[in-house]
N, C-alpha and C. Protein backbone atom coordinates (compact mmCIF):
# COMPACT_ATOMS: atom_id res chain seq x y z
N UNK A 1 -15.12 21.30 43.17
CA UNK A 1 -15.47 21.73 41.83
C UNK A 1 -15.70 23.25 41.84
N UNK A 2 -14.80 24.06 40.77
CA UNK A 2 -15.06 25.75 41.06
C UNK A 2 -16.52 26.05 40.31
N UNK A 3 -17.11 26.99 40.69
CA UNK A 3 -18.34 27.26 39.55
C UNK A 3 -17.67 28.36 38.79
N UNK A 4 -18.53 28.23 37.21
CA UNK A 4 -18.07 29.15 36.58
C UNK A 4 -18.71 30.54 36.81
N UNK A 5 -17.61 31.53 36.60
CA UNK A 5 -18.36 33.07 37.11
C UNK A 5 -19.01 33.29 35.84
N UNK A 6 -20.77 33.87 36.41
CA UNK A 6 -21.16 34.03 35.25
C UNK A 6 -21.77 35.26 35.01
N UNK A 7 -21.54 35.91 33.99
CA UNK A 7 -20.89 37.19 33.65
C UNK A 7 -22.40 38.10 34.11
N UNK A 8 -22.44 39.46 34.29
CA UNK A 8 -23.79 40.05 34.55
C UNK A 8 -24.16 40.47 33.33
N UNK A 9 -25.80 40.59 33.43
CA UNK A 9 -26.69 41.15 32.46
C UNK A 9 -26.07 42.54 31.04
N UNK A 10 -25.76 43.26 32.35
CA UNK A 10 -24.92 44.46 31.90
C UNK A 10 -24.16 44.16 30.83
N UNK A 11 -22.99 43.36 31.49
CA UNK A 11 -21.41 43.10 30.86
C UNK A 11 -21.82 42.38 29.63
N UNK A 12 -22.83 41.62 29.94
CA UNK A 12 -22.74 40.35 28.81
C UNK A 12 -23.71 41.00 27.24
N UNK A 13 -24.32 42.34 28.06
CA UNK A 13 -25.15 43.07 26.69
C UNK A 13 -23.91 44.14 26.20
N UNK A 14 -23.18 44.71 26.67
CA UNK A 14 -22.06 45.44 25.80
C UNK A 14 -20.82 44.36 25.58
N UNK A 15 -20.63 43.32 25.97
CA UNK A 15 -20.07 42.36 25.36
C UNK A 15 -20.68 42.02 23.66
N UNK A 16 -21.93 41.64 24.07
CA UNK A 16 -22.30 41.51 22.51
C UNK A 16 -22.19 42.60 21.42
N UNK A 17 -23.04 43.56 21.81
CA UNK A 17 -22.97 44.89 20.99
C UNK A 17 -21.30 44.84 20.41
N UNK A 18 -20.37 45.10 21.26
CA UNK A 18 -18.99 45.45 20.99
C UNK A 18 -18.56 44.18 19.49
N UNK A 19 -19.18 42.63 20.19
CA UNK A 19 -18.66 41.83 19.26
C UNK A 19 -19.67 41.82 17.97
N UNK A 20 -20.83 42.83 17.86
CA UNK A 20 -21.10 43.05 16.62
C UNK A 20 -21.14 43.73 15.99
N UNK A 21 -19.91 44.74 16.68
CA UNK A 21 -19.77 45.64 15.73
C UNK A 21 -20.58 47.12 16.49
N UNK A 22 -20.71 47.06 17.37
CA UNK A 22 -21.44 48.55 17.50
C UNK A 22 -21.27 49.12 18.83
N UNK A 23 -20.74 50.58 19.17
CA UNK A 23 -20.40 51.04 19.70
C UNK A 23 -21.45 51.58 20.81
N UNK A 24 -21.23 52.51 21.92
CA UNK A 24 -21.65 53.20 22.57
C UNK A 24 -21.85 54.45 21.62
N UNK A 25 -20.89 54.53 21.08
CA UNK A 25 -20.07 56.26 20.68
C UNK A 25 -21.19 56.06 19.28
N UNK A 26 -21.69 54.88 18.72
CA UNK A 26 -22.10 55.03 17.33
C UNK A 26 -23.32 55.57 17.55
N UNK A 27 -24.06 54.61 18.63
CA UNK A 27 -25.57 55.55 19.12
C UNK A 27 -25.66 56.67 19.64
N UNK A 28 -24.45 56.93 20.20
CA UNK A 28 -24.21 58.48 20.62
C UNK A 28 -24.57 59.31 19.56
N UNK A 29 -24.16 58.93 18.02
CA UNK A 29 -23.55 59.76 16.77
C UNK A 29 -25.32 59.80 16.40
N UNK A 30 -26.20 58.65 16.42
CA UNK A 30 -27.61 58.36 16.29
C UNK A 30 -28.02 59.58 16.67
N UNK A 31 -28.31 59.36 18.13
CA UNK A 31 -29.06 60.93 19.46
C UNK A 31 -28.45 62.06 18.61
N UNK A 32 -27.44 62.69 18.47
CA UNK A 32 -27.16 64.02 17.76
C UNK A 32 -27.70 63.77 16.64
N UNK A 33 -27.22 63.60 15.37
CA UNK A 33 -28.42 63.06 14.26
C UNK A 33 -29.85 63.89 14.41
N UNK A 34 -30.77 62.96 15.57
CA UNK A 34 -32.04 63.12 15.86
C UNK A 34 -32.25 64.79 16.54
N UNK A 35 -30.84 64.86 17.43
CA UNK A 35 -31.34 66.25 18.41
C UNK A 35 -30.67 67.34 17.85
N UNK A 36 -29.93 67.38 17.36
CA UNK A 36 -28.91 68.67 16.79
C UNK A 36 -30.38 69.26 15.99
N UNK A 37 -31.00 69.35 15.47
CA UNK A 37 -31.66 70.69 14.77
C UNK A 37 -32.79 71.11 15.90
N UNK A 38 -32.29 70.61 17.21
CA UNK A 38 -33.86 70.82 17.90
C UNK A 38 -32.37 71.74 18.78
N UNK A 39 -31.30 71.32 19.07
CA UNK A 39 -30.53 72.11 19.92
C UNK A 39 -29.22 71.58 19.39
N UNK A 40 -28.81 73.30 18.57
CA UNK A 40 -27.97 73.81 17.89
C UNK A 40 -26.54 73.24 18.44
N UNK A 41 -26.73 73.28 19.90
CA UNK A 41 -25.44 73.71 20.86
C UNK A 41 -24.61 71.95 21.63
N UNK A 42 -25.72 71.48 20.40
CA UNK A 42 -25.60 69.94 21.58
C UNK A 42 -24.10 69.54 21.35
N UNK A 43 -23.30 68.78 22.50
CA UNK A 43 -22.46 68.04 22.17
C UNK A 43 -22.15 66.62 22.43
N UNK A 44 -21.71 65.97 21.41
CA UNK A 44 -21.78 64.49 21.48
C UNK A 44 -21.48 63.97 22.71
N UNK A 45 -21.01 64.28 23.77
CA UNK A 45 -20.78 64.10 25.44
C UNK A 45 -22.34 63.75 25.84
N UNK A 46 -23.17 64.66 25.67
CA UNK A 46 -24.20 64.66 26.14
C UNK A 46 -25.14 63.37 25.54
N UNK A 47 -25.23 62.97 24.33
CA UNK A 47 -25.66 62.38 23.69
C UNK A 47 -24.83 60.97 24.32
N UNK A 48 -23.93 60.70 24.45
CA UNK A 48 -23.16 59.39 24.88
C UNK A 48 -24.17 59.21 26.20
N UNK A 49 -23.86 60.03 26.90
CA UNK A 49 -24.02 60.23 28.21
C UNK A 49 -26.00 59.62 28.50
N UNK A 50 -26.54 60.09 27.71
CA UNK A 50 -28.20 59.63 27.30
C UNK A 50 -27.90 57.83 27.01
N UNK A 51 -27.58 57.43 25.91
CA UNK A 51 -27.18 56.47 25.59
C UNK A 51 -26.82 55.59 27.07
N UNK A 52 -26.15 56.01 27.43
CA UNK A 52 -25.14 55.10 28.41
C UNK A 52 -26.77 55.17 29.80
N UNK A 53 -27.25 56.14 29.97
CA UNK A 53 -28.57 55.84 31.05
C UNK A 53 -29.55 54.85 30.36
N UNK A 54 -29.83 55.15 28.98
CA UNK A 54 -30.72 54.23 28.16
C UNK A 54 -30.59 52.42 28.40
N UNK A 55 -28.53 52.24 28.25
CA UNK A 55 -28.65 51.16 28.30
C UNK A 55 -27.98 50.27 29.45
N UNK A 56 -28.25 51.07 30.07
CA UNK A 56 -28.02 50.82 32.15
C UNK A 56 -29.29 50.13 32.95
N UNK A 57 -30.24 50.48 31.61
CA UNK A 57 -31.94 49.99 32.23
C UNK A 57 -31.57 48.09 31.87
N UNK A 58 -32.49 47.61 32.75
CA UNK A 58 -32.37 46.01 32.62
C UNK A 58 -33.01 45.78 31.24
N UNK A 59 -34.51 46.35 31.19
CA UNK A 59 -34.76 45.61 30.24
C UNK A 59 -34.58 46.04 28.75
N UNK A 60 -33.84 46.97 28.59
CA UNK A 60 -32.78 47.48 27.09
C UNK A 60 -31.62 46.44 27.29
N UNK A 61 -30.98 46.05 28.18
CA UNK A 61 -30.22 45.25 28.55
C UNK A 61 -30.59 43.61 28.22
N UNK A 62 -31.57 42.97 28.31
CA UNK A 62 -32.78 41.84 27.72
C UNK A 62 -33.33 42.13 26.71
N UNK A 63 -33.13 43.09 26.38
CA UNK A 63 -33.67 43.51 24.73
C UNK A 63 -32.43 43.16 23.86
N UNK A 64 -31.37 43.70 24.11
CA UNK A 64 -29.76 43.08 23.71
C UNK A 64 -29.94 42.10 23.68
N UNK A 65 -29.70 41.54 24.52
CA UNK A 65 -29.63 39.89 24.94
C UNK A 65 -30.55 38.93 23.91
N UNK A 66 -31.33 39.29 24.04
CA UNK A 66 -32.30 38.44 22.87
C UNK A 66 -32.25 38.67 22.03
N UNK A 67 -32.42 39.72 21.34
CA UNK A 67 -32.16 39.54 19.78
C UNK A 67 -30.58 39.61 18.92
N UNK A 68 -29.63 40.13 19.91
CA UNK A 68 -28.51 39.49 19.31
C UNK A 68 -27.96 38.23 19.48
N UNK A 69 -28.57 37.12 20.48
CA UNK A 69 -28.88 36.16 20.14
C UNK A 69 -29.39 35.18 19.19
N UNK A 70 -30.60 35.98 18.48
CA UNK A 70 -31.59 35.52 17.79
C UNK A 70 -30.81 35.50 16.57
N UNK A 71 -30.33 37.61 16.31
CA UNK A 71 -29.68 37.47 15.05
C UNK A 71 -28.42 36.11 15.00
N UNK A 72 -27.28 36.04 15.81
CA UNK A 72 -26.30 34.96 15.88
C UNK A 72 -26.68 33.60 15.38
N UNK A 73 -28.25 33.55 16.22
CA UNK A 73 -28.33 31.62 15.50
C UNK A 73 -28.91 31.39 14.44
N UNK A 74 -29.49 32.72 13.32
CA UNK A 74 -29.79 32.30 12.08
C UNK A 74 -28.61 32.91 11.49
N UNK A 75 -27.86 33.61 11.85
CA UNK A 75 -26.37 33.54 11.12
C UNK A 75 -25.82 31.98 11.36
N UNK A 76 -25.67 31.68 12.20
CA UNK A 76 -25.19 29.86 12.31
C UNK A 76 -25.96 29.11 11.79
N UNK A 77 -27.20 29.22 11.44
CA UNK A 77 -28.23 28.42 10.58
C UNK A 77 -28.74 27.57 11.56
N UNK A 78 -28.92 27.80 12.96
CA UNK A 78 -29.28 26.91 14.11
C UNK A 78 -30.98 27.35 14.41
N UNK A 79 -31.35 27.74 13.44
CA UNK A 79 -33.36 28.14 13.74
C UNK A 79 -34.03 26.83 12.72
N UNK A 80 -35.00 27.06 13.12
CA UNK A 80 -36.22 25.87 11.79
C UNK A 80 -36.71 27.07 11.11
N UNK A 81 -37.05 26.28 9.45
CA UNK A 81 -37.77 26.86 8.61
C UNK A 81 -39.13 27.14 8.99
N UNK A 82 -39.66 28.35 8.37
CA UNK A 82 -39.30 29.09 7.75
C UNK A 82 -38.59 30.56 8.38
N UNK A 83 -38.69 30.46 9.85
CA UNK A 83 -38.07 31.49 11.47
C UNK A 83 -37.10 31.44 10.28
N UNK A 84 -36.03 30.33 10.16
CA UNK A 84 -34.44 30.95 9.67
C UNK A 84 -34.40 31.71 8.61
N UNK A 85 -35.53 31.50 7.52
CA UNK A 85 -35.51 31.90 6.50
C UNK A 85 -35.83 33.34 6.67
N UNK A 86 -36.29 33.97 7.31
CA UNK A 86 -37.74 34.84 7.28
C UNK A 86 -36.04 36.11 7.92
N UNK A 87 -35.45 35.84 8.89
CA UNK A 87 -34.43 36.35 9.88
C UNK A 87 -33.35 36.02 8.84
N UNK A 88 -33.14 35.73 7.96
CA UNK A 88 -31.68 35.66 7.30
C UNK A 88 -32.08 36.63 6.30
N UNK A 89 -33.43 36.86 5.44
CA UNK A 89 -33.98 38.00 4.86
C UNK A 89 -34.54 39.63 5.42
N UNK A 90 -34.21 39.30 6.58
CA UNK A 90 -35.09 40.61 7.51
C UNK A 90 -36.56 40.82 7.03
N UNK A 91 -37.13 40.19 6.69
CA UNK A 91 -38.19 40.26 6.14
C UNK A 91 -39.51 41.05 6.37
N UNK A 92 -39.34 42.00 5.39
CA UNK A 92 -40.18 43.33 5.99
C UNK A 92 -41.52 42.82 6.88
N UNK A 93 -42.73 41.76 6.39
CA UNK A 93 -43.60 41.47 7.52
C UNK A 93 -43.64 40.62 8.55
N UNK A 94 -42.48 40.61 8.61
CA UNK A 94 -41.92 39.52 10.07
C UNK A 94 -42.27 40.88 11.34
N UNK A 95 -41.55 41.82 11.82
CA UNK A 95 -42.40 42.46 12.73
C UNK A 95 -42.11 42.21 13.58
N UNK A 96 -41.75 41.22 14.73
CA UNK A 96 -41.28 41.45 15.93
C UNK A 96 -39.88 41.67 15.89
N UNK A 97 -38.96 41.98 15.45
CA UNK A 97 -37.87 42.77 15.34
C UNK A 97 -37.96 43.93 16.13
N UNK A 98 -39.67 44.63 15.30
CA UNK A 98 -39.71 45.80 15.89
C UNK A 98 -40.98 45.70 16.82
N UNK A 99 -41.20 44.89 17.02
CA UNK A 99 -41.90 44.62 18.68
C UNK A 99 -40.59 44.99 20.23
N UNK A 100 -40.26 43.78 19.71
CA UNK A 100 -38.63 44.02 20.86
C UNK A 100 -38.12 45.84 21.10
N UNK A 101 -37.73 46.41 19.51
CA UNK A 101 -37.19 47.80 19.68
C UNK A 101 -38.40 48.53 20.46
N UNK A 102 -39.30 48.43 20.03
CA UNK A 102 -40.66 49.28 20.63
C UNK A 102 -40.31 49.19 22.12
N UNK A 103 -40.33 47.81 22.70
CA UNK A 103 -40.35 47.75 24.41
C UNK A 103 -39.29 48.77 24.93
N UNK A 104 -38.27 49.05 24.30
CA UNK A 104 -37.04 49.80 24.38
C UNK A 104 -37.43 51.24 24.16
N UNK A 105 -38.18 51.58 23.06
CA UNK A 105 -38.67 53.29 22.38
C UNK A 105 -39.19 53.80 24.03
N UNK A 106 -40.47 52.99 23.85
CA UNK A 106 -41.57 53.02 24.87
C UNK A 106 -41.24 53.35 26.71
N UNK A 107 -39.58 53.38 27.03
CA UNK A 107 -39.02 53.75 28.30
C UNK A 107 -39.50 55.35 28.50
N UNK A 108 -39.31 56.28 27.33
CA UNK A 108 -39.33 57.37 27.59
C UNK A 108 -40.32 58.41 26.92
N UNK A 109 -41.51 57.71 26.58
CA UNK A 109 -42.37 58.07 26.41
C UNK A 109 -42.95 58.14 24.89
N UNK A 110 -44.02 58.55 24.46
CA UNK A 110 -44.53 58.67 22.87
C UNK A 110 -43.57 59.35 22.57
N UNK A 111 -42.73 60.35 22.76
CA UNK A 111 -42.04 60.40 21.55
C UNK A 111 -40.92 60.15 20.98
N UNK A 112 -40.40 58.51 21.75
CA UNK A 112 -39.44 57.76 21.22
C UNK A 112 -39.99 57.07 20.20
N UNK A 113 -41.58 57.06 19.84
CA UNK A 113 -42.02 56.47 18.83
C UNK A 113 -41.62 57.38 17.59
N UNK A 114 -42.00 58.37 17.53
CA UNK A 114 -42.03 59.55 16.25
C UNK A 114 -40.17 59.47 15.81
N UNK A 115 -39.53 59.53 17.50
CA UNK A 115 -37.61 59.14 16.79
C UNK A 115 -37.43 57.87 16.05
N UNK A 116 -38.03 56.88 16.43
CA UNK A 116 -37.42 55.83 16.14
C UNK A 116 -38.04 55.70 14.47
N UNK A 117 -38.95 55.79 14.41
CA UNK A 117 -40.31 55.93 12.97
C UNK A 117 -38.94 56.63 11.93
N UNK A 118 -38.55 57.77 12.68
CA UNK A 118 -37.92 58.72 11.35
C UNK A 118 -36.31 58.24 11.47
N UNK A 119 -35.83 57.83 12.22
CA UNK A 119 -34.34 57.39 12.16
C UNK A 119 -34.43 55.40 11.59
N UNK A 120 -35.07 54.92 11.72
CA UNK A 120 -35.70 53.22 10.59
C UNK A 120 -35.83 53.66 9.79
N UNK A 121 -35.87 54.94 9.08
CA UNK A 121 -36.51 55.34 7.09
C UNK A 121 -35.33 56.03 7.25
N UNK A 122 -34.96 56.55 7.70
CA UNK A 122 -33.26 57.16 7.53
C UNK A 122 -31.75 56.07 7.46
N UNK A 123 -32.26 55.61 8.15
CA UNK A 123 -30.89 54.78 8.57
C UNK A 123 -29.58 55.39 8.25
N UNK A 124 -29.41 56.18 9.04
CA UNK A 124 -28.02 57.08 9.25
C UNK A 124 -26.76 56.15 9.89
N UNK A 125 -25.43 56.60 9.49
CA UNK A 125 -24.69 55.67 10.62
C UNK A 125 -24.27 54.44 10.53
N UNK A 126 -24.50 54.20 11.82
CA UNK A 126 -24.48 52.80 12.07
C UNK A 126 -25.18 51.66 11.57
N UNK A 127 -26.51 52.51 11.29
CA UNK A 127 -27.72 51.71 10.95
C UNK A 127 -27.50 50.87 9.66
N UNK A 128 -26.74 51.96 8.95
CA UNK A 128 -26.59 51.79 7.50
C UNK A 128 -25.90 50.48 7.58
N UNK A 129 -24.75 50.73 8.14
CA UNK A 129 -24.02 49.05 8.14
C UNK A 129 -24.13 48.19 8.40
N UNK A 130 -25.44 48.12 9.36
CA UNK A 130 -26.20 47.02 10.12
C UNK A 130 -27.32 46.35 9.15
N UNK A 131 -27.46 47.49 8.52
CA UNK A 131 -28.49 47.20 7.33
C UNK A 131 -27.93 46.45 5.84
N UNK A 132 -27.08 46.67 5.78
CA UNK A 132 -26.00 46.00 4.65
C UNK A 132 -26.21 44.49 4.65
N UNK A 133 -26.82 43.52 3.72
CA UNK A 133 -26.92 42.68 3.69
C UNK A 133 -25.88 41.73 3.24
N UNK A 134 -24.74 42.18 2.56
CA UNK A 134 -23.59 42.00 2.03
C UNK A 134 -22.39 41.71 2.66
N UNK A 135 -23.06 41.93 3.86
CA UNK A 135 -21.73 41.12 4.93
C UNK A 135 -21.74 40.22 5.61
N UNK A 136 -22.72 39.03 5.15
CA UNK A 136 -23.19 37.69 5.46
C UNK A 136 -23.47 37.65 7.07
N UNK A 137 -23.39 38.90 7.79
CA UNK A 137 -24.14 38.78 8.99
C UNK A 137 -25.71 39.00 9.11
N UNK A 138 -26.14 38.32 10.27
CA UNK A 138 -27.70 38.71 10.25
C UNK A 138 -27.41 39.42 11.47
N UNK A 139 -28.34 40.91 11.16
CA UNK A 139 -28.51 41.75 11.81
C UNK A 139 -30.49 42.36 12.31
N UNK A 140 -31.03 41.38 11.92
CA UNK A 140 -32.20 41.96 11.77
C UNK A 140 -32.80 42.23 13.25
N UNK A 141 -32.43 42.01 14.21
CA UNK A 141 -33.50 42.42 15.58
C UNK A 141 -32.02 43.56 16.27
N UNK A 142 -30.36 43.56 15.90
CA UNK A 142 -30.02 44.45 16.14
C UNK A 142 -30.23 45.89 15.55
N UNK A 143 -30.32 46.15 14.10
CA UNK A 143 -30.51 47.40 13.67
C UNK A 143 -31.51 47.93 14.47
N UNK A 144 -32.83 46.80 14.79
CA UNK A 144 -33.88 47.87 15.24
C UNK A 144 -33.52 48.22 16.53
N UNK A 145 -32.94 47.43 17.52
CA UNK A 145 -32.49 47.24 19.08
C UNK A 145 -31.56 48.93 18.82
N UNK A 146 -30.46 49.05 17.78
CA UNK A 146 -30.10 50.00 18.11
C UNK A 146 -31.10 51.47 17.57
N UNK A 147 -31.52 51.06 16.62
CA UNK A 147 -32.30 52.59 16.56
C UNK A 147 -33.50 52.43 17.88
N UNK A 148 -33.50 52.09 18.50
CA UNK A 148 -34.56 52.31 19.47
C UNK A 148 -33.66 52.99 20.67
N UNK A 149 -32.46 52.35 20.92
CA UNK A 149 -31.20 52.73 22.30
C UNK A 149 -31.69 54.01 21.50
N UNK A 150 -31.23 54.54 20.33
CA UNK A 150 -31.46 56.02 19.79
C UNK A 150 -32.55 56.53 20.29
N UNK A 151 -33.11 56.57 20.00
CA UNK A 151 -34.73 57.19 19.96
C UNK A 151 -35.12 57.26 21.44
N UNK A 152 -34.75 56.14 22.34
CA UNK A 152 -34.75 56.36 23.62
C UNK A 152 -33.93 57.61 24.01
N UNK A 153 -32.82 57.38 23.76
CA UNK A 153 -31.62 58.45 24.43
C UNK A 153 -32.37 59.96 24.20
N UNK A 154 -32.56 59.89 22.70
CA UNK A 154 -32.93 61.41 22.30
C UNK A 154 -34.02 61.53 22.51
N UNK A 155 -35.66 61.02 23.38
CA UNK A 155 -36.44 61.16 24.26
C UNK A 155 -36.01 61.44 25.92
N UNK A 156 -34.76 60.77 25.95
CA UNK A 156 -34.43 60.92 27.52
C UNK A 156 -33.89 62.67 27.49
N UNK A 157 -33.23 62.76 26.43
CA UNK A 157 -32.67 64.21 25.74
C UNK A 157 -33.52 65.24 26.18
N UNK A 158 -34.61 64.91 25.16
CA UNK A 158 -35.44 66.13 24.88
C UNK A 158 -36.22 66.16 25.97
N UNK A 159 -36.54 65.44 26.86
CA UNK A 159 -37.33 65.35 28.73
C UNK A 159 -36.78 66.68 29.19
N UNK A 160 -35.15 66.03 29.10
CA UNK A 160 -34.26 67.05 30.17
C UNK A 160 -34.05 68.35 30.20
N UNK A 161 -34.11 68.21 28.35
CA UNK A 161 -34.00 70.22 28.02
C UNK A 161 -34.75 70.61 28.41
N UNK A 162 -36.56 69.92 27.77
CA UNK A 162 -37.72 70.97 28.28
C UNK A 162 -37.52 70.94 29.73
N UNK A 163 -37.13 70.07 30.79
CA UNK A 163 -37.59 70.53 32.00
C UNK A 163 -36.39 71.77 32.37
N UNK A 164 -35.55 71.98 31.32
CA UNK A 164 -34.51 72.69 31.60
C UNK A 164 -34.90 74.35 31.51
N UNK A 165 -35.78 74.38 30.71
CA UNK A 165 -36.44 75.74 29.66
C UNK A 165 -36.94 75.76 30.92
């Protein structure tokens, strides 16, 4: 009997992302967004490049994993009331959405909190489309999962310059 190969942590979190729609390159577009008025000169290379260390960590990687899970089975209608209900509305005092993104902000210190705070009231991007309720997907623990990869990256960002100054 062969066993089935079963895929790694890694593969199987940009597997999902990809099948919902969201890029490496989109959170890249996030980090500039956030860092371009702090440094004029930035280029989106650099910003990918943040991104891609952000989500190389395991547990941004289990942060994927679970809530684009979560979002998938109240898109299939496979949760109990009122969980399905509450996740098919994003429902502003539901809240662990952004428990999960927090564990993710929180890699690179307080001030992935202050990025992530001002890019969730912005929703630039990607966000915007993730946020779109009109496309019968549920997205509610990814929008925040990705503005946090953001807010991480452009904390991992802004580490590197100051130690650069």
């Amino acid at each position: 009997m062969r066993e089935k190969k079963v895929e790694n942590v890694e593969e199987t979190a940009m597997r999902l992302l990809t099948e919902r729609g969201v890029t490496l390159k989109d959170i890249a577009e996030l980090v500039y967004f956030l860092q371009v008025p702090y440094h004029p000169d930035l280029e989106l290379s650099v910003c990918l490049h943040n991104v891609e260390r952000v989500v190389a960590k395991r547990e941004v990687q289990n942060a994927i994993l679970t809530g684009i899970q979560l979002d998938m089975l109240a898109e299939k209608k496979l949760l109990e009331g009122p969980l399905q209900e509450i996740l098919e509305r994003d429902e502003s005092l539901y809240g662990i959405d952004e428990v999960i993104a927090l564990s993710i902000v929180n890699i690179y210190g307080s001030i992935g909190f202050t990025n992530y705070g001002f890019i969730d009231k912005q929703k630039p991007g990607i966000l915007e489309k993730l946020n779109d309720k009109s496309s019968g997907k549920v997205h509610t623990f990814l929008d925040d999962i990705v503005g946090a990869i953001a807010a991480a990256a452009s904390s991992r960002l802004a580490h590197r310059a100051a130690n650069a100054e």
